[in-house]
C-alpha atoms as a PDB file:
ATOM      1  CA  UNK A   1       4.383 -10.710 -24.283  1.00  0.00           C
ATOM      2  CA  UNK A   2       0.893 -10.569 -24.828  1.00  0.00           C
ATOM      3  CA  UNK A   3      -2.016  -9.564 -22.818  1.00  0.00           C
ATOM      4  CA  UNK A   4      -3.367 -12.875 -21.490  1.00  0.00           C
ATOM      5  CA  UNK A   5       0.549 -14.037 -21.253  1.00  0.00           C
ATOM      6  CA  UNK A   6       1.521 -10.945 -19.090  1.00  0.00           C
ATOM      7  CA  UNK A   7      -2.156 -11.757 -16.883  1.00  0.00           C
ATOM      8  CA  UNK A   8      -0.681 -15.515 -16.308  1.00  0.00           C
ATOM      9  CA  UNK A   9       2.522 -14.311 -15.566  1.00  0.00           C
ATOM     10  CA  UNK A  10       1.493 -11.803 -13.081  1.00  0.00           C
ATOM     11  CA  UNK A  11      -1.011 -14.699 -11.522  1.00  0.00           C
ATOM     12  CA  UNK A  12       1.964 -16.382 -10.957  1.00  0.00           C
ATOM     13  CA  UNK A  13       3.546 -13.819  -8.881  1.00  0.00           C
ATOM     14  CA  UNK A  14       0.852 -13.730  -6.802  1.00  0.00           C
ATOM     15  CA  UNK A  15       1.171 -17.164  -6.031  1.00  0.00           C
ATOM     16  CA  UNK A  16       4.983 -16.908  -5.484  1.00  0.00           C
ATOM     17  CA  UNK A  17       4.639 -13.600  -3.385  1.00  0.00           C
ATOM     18  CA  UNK A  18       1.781 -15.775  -1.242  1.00  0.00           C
ATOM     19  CA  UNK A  19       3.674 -18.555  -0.625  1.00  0.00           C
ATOM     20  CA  UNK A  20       7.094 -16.648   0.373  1.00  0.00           C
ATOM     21  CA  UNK A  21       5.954 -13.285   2.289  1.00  0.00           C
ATOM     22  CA  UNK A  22       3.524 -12.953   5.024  1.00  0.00           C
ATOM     23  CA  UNK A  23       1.575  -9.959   6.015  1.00  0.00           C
ATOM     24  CA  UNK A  24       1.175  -8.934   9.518  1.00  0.00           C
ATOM     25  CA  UNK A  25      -2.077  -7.688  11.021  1.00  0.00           C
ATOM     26  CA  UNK A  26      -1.628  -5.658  14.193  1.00  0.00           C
ATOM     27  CA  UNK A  27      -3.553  -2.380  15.875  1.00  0.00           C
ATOM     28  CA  UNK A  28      -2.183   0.849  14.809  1.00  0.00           C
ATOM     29  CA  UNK A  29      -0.693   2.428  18.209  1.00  0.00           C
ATOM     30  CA  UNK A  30      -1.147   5.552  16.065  1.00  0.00           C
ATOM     31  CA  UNK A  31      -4.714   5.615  15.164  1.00  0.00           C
ATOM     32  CA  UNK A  32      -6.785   4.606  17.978  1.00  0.00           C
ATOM     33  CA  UNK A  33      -9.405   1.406  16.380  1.00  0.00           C
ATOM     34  CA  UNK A  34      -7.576   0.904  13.057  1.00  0.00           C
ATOM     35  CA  UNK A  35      -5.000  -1.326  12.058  1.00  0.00           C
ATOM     36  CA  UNK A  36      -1.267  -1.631  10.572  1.00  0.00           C
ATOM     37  CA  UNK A  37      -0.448  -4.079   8.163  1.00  0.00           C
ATOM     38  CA  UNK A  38       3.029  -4.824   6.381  1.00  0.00           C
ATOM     39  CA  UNK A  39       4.556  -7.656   4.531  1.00  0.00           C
ATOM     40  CA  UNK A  40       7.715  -9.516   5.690  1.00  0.00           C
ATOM     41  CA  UNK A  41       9.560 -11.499   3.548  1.00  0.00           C
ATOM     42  CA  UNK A  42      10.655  -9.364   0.264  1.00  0.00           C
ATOM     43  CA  UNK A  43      13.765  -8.021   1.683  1.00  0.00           C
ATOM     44  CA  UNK A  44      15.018 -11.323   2.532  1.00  0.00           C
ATOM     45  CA  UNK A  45      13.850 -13.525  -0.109  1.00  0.00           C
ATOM     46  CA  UNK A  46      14.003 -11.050  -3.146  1.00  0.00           C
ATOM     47  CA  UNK A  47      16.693  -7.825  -1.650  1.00  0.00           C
ATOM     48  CA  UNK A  48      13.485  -5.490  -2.298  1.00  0.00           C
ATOM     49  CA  UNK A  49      11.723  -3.342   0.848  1.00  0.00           C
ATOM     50  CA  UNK A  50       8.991  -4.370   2.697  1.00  0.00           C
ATOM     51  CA  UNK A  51       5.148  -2.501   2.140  1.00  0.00           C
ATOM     52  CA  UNK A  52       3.135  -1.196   4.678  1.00  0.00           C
ATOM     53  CA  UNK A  53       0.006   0.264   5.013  1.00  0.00           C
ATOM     54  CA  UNK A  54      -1.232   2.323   8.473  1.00  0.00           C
ATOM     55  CA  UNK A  55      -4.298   3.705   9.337  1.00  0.00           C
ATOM     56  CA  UNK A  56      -6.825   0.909   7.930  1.00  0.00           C
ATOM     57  CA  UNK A  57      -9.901   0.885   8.969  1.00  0.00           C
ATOM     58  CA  UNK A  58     -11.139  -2.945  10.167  1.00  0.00           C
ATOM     59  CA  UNK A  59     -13.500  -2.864   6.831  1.00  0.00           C
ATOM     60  CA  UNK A  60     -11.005  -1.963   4.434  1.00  0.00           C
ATOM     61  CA  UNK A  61      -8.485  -4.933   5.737  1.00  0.00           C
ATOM     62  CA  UNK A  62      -9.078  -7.141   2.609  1.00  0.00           C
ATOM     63  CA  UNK A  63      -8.181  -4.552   0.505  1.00  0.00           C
ATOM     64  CA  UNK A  64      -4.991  -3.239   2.279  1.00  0.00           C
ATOM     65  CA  UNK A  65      -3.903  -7.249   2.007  1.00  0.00           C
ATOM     66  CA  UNK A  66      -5.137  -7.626  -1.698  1.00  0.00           C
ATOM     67  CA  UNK A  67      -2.923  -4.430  -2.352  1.00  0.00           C
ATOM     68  CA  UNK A  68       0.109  -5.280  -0.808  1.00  0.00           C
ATOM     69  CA  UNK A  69       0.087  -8.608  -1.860  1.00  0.00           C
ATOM     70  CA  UNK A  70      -0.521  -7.576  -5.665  1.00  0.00           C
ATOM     71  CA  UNK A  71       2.219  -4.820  -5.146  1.00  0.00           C
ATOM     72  CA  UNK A  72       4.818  -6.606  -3.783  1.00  0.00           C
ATOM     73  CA  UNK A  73       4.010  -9.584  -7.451  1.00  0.00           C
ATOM     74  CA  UNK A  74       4.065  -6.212  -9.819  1.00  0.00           C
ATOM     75  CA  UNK A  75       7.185  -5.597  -8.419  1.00  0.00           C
ATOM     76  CA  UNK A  76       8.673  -9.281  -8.733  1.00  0.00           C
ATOM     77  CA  UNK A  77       7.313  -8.946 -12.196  1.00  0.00           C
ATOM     78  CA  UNK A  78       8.240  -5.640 -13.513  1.00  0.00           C
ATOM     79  CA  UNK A  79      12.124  -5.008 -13.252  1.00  0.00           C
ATOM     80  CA  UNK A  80      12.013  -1.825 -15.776  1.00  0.00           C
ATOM     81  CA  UNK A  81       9.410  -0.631 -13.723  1.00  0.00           C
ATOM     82  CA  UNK A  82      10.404  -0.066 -10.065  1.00  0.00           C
ATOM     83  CA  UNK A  83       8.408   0.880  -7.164  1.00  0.00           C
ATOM     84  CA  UNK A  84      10.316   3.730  -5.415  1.00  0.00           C
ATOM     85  CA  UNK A  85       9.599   6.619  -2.942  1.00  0.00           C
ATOM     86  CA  UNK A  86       7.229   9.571  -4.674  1.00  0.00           C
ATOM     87  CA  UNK A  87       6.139   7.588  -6.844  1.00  0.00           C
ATOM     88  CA  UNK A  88       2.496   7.665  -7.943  1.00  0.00           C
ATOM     89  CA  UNK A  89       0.626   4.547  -8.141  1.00  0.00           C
ATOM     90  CA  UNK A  90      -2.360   4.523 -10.119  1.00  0.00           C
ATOM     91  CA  UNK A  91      -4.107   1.534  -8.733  1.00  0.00           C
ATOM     92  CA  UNK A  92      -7.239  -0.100  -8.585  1.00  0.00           C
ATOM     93  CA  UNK A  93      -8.421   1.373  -5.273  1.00  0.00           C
ATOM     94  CA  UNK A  94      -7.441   4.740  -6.199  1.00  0.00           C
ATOM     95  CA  UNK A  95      -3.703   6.248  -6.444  1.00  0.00           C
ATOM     96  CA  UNK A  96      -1.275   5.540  -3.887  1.00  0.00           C
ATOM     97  CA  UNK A  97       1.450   7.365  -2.843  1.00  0.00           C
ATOM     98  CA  UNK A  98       4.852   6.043  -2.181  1.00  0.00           C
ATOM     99  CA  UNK A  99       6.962   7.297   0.824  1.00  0.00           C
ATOM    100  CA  UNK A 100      10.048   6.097   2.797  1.00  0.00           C
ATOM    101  CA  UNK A 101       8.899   3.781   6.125  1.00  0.00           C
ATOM    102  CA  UNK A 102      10.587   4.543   9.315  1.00  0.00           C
ATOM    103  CA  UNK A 103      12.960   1.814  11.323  1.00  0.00           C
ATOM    104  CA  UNK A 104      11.125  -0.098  13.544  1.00  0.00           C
ATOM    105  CA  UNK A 105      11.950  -2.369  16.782  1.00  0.00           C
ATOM    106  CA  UNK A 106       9.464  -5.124  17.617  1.00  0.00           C
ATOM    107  CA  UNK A 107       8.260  -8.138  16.980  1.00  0.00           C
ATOM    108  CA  UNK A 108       9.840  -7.647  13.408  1.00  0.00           C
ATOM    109  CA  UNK A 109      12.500  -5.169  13.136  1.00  0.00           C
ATOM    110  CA  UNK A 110      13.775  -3.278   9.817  1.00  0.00           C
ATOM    111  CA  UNK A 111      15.553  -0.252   9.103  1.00  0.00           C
ATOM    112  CA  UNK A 112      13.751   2.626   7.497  1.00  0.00           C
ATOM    113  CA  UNK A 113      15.342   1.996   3.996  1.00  0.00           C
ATOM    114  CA  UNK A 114      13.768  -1.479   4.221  1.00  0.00           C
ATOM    115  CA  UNK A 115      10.197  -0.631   4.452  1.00  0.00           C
ATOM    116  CA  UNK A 116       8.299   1.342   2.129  1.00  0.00           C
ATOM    117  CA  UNK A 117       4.807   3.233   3.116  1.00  0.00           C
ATOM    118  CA  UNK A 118       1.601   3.227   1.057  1.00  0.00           C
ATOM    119  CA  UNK A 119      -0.464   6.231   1.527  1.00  0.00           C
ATOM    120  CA  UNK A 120      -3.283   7.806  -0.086  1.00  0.00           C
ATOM    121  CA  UNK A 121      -2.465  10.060  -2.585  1.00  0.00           C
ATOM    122  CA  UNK A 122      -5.668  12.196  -1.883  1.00  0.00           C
ATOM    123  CA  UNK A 123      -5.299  13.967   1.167  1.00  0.00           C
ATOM    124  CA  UNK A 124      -8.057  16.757   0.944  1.00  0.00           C
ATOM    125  CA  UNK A 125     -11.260  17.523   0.423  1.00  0.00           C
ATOM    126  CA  UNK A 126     -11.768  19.606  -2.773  1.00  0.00           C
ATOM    127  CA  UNK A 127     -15.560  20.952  -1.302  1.00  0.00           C
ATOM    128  CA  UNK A 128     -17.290  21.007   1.456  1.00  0.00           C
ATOM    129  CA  UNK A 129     -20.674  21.725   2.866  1.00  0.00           C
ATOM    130  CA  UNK A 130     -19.799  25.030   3.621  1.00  0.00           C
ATOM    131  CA  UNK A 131     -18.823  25.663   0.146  1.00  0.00           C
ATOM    132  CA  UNK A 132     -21.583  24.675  -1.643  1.00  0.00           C
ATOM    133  CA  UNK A 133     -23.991  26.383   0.498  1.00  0.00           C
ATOM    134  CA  UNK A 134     -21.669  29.435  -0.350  1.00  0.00           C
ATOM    135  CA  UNK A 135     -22.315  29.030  -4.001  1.00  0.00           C
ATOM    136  CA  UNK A 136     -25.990  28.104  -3.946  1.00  0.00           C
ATOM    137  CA  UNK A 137     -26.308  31.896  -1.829  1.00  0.00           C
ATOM    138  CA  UNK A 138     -27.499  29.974   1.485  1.00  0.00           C
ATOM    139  CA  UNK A 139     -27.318  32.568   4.350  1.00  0.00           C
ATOM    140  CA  UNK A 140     -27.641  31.719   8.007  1.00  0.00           C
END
């Protein structure tokens, strides 16, 4: 397949992914003023788990959506080339971590194996202010 064939192909999933999952919005009773937003919808149209992303900040809800959405078409698009727990996904908002969801009971309900996380896959800070003060010799 070429380049410009595999783009158009993956366009299309997009489409198809829009027009049978939805993605849920909702506050994240985790993280006070940030939200939670997961797709429903793959693991009853296609037999694949659900994505979810926590801890988004109201700014950054575009992008969560854009991501899961595009995720969830690689997926449809890529058999050889699964999406599984601890995997590393390089992506174009930086690389994502893959980890098993936990079962929920609400408005939507799913067992754990049915939802997969997305999480940053930096977690720390490599230097801080301290640290460079340190090195430049900056005494209190």
């Amino acid at each position: 397949m070429s380049n410009e064939s595999e783009e158009n192909h993956f366009e299309e999933m997009i489409e198809v992914i829009r027009k049978t999952t939805s993605i849920i919005k909702t506050p994240d009773p985790d993280y006070e003023g940030k939200f939670w937003l997961y797709s429903t919808g793959m693991r009853d149209n296609y037999g694949m788990p659900d994505l979810e992303v926590r801890d988004v900040p109201g700014m950054f809800i575009r992008a969560a959506t854009d991501t899961i959405t595009k995720i969830n078409a690689y997926r449809l698009s890529e058999d050889e080339k699964p999406v599984l727990v601890g995997h590393t996904i390089a992506w174009e908002y930086g690389d994502i971590l893959v980890e098993q969801g936990e079962a929920f009971d609400g408005a939507n309900t799913w067992e754990a194996e049915d939802m997969l996380r997305l999480v940053s896959r930096e977690t720390d800070v490599e230097c801080c202010h301290l640290c460079e003060c340190d090195e430049a010799g900056v005494t209190e």
